[in-house]
Protein backbone atom coordinates (compact mmCIF):
# COMPACT_ATOMS: atom_id res chain seq x y z
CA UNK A 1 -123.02 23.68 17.50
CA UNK A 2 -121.08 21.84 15.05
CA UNK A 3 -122.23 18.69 13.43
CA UNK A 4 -120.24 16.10 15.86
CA UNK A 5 -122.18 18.07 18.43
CA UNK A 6 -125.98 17.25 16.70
CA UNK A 7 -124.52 14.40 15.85
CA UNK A 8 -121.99 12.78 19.05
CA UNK A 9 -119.86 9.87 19.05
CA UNK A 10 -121.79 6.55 20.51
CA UNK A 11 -119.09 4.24 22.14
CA UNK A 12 -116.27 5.69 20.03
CA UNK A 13 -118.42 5.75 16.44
CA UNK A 14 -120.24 8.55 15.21
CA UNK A 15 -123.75 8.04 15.80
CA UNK A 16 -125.14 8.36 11.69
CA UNK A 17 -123.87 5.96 9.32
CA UNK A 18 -120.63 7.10 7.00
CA UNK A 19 -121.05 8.96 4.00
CA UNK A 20 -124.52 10.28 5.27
CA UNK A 21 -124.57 13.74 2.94
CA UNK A 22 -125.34 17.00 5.32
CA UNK A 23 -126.41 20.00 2.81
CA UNK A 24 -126.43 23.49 4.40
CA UNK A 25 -127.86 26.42 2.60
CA UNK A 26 -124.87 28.83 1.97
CA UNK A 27 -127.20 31.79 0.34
CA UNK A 28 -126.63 30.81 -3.67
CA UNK A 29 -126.52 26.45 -3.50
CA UNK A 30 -126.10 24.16 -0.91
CA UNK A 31 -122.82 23.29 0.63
CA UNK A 32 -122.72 19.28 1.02
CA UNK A 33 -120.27 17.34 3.44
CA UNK A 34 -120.42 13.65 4.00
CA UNK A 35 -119.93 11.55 7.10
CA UNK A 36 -116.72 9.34 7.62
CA UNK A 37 -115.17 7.55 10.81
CA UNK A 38 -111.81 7.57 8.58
CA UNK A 39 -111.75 10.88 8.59
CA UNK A 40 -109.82 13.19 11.82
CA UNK A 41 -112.96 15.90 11.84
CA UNK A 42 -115.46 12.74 11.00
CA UNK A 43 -116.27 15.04 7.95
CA UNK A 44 -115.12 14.91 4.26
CA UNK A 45 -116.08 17.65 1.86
CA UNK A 46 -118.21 16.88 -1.31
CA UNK A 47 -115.52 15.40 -2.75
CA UNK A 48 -114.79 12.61 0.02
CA UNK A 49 -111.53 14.46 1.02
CA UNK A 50 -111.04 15.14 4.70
CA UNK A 51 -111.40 18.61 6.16
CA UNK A 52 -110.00 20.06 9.27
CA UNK A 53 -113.36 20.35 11.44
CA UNK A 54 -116.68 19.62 11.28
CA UNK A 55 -119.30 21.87 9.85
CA UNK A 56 -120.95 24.34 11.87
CA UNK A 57 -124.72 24.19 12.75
CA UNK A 58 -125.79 27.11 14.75
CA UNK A 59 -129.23 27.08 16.72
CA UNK A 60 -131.40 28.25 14.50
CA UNK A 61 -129.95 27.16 10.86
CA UNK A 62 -131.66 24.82 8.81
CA UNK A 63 -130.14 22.15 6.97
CA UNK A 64 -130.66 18.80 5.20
CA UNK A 65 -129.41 15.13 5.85
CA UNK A 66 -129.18 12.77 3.96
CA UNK A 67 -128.81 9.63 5.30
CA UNK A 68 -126.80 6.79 3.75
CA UNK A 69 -128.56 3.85 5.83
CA UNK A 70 -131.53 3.57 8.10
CA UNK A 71 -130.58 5.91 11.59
CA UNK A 72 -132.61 7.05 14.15
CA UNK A 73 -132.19 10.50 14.60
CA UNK A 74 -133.75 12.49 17.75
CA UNK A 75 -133.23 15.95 19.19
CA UNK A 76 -133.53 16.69 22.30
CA UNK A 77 -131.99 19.54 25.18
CA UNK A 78 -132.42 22.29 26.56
CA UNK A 79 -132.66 25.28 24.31
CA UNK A 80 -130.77 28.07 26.15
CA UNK A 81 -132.44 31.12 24.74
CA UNK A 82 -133.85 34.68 25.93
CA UNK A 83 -137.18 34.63 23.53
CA UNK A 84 -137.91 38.38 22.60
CA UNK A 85 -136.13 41.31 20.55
CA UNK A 86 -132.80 39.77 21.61
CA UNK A 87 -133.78 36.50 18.94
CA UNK A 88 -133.72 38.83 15.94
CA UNK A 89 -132.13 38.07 12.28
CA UNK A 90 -131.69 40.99 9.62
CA UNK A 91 -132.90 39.62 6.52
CA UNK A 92 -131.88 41.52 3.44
CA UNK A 93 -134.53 41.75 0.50
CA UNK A 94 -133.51 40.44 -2.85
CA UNK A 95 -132.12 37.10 -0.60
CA UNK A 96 -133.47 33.56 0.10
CA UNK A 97 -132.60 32.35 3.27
CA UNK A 98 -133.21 28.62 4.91
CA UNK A 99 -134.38 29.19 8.54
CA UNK A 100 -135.76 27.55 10.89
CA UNK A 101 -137.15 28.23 14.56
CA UNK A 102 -134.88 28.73 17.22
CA UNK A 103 -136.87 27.42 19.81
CA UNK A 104 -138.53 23.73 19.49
CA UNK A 105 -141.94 25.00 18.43
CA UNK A 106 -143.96 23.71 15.84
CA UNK A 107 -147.44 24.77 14.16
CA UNK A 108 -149.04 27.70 12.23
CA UNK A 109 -146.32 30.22 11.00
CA UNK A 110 -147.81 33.06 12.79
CA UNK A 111 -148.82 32.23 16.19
CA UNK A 112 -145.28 32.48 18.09
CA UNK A 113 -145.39 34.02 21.17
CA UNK A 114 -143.23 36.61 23.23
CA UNK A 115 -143.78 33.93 26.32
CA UNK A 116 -143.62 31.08 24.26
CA UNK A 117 -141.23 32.09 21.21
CA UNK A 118 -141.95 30.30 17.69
CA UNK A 119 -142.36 31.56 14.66
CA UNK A 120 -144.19 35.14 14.20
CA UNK A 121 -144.19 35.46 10.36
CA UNK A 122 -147.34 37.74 9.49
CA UNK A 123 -147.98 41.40 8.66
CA UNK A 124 -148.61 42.05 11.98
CA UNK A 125 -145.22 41.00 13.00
CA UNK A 126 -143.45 43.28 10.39
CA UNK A 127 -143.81 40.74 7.56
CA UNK A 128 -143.78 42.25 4.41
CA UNK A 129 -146.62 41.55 1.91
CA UNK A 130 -146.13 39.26 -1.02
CA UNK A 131 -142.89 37.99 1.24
CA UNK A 132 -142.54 33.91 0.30
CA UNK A 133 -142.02 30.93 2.52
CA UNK A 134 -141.25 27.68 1.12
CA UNK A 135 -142.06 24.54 2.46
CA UNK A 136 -140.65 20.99 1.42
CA UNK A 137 -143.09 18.27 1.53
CA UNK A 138 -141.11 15.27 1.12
CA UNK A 139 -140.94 15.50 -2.60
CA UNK A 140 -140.83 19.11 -3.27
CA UNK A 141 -141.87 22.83 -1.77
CA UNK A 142 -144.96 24.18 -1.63
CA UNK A 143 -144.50 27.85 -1.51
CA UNK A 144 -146.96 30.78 0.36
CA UNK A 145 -147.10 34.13 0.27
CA UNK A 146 -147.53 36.81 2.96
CA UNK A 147 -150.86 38.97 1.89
CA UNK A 148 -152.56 41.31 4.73
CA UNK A 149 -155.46 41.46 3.22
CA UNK A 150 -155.98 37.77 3.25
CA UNK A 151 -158.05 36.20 6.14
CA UNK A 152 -155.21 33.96 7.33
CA UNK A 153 -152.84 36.50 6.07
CA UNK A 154 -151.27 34.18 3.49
CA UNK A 155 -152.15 33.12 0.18
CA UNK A 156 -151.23 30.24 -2.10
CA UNK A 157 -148.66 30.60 -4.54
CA UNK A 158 -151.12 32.18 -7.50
CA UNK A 159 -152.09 34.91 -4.89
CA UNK A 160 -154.98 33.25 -3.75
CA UNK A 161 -156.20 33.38 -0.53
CA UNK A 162 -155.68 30.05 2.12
CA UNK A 163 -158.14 29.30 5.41
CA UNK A 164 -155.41 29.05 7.27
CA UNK A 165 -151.86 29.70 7.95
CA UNK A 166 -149.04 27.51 6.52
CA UNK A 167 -147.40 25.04 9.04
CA UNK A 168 -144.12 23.73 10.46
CA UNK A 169 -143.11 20.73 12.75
CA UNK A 170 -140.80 20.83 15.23
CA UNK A 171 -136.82 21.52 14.04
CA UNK A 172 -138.24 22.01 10.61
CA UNK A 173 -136.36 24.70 8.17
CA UNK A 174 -137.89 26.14 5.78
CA UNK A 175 -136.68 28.95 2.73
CA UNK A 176 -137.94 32.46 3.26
CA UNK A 177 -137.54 34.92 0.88
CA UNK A 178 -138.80 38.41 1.73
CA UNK A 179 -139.95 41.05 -0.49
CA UNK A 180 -138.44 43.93 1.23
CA UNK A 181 -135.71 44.04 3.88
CA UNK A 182 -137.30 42.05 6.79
CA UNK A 183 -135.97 41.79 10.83
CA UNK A 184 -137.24 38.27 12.33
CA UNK A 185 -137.92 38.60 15.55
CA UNK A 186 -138.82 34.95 17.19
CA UNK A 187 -141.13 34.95 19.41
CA UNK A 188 -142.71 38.26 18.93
């Protein structure tokens, strides 16, 4: 998908106001592009000029926006995707990566299923320990850590142990950064 795809033309206007800022995670920094009608792709880079085509959001890539005005903004679909080992994503140790579900699923971060798909981020799952997730709240992230030997199998960010398992909502991204080269599989 590209962004004039999330975001589609309503009787000939795009459908969030100009100059909205879209920030996607490029593995150092964020990437920013801003909405404009006046522009042929509907997209200008960070520095308001124009560039050739939208930027691309693939199923499964988080991202931020920024809106300039008030906008309602709803996803909806069909997700076309075979949950199971064929949903997997290599991800290298040493990296920090801004993910999100690939199938609308939202709740604890280990309870995906192989018939349901979601998110399967635990120890049992291949999840190496002291691995770290982190969450934005609105104003800033609260980040977790991966322990197997912790009840809920995470712990807070001083390594203590949590009752339960940190949580997403639907189409919510989130960084992970694992501690050893790590294959997510979603849904398993």
């Amino acid at each position: 998908n590209g962004a004039n795809e999330v975001w589609p033309l309503v009787g000939g206007l795009p459908s969030i106001p100009d100059f909205s800022t879209l920030l996607i995670w490029n593995g150092a920094g964020y990437t920013a592009y801003q909405s404009d009608s006046g522009s042929p792709s509907l997209w200008d880079d960070n520095n308001g000029s124009s560039i050739p085509n939208a930027p691309l959001l693939p199923v499964g890539k988080g991202f931020f926006l920024i809106p300039s005005a008030s906008t309602t903004n709803l996803f909806m679909g069909t997700v076309a995707v075979s949950v199971g080992t064929s949903n997997s994503m290599v991800l290298p140790n040493g990296g920090t990566y801004l993910v999100a579900s690939e199938v609308p699923y939202g709740g604890a971060v280990t309870n995906g299923t192989s018939s349901g798909g979601g998110l399967a981020l635990s120890s049992l799952n291949g999840l190496p320990d002291f691995s770290t997730i982190l969450i934005w709240t609105g104003s800033g992230y609260t980040a977790y850590q991966s322990d197997s030997g912790s009840p809920s199998l995470w712990d807070d960010n001083n390594g203590s142990a949590i009752p339960a398992p940190p949580t997403v909502g639907v189409g919510q991204g989130f960084f992970i950064m694992p501690s050893a080269n790590f294959t997510w599989k979603v849904g398993l």
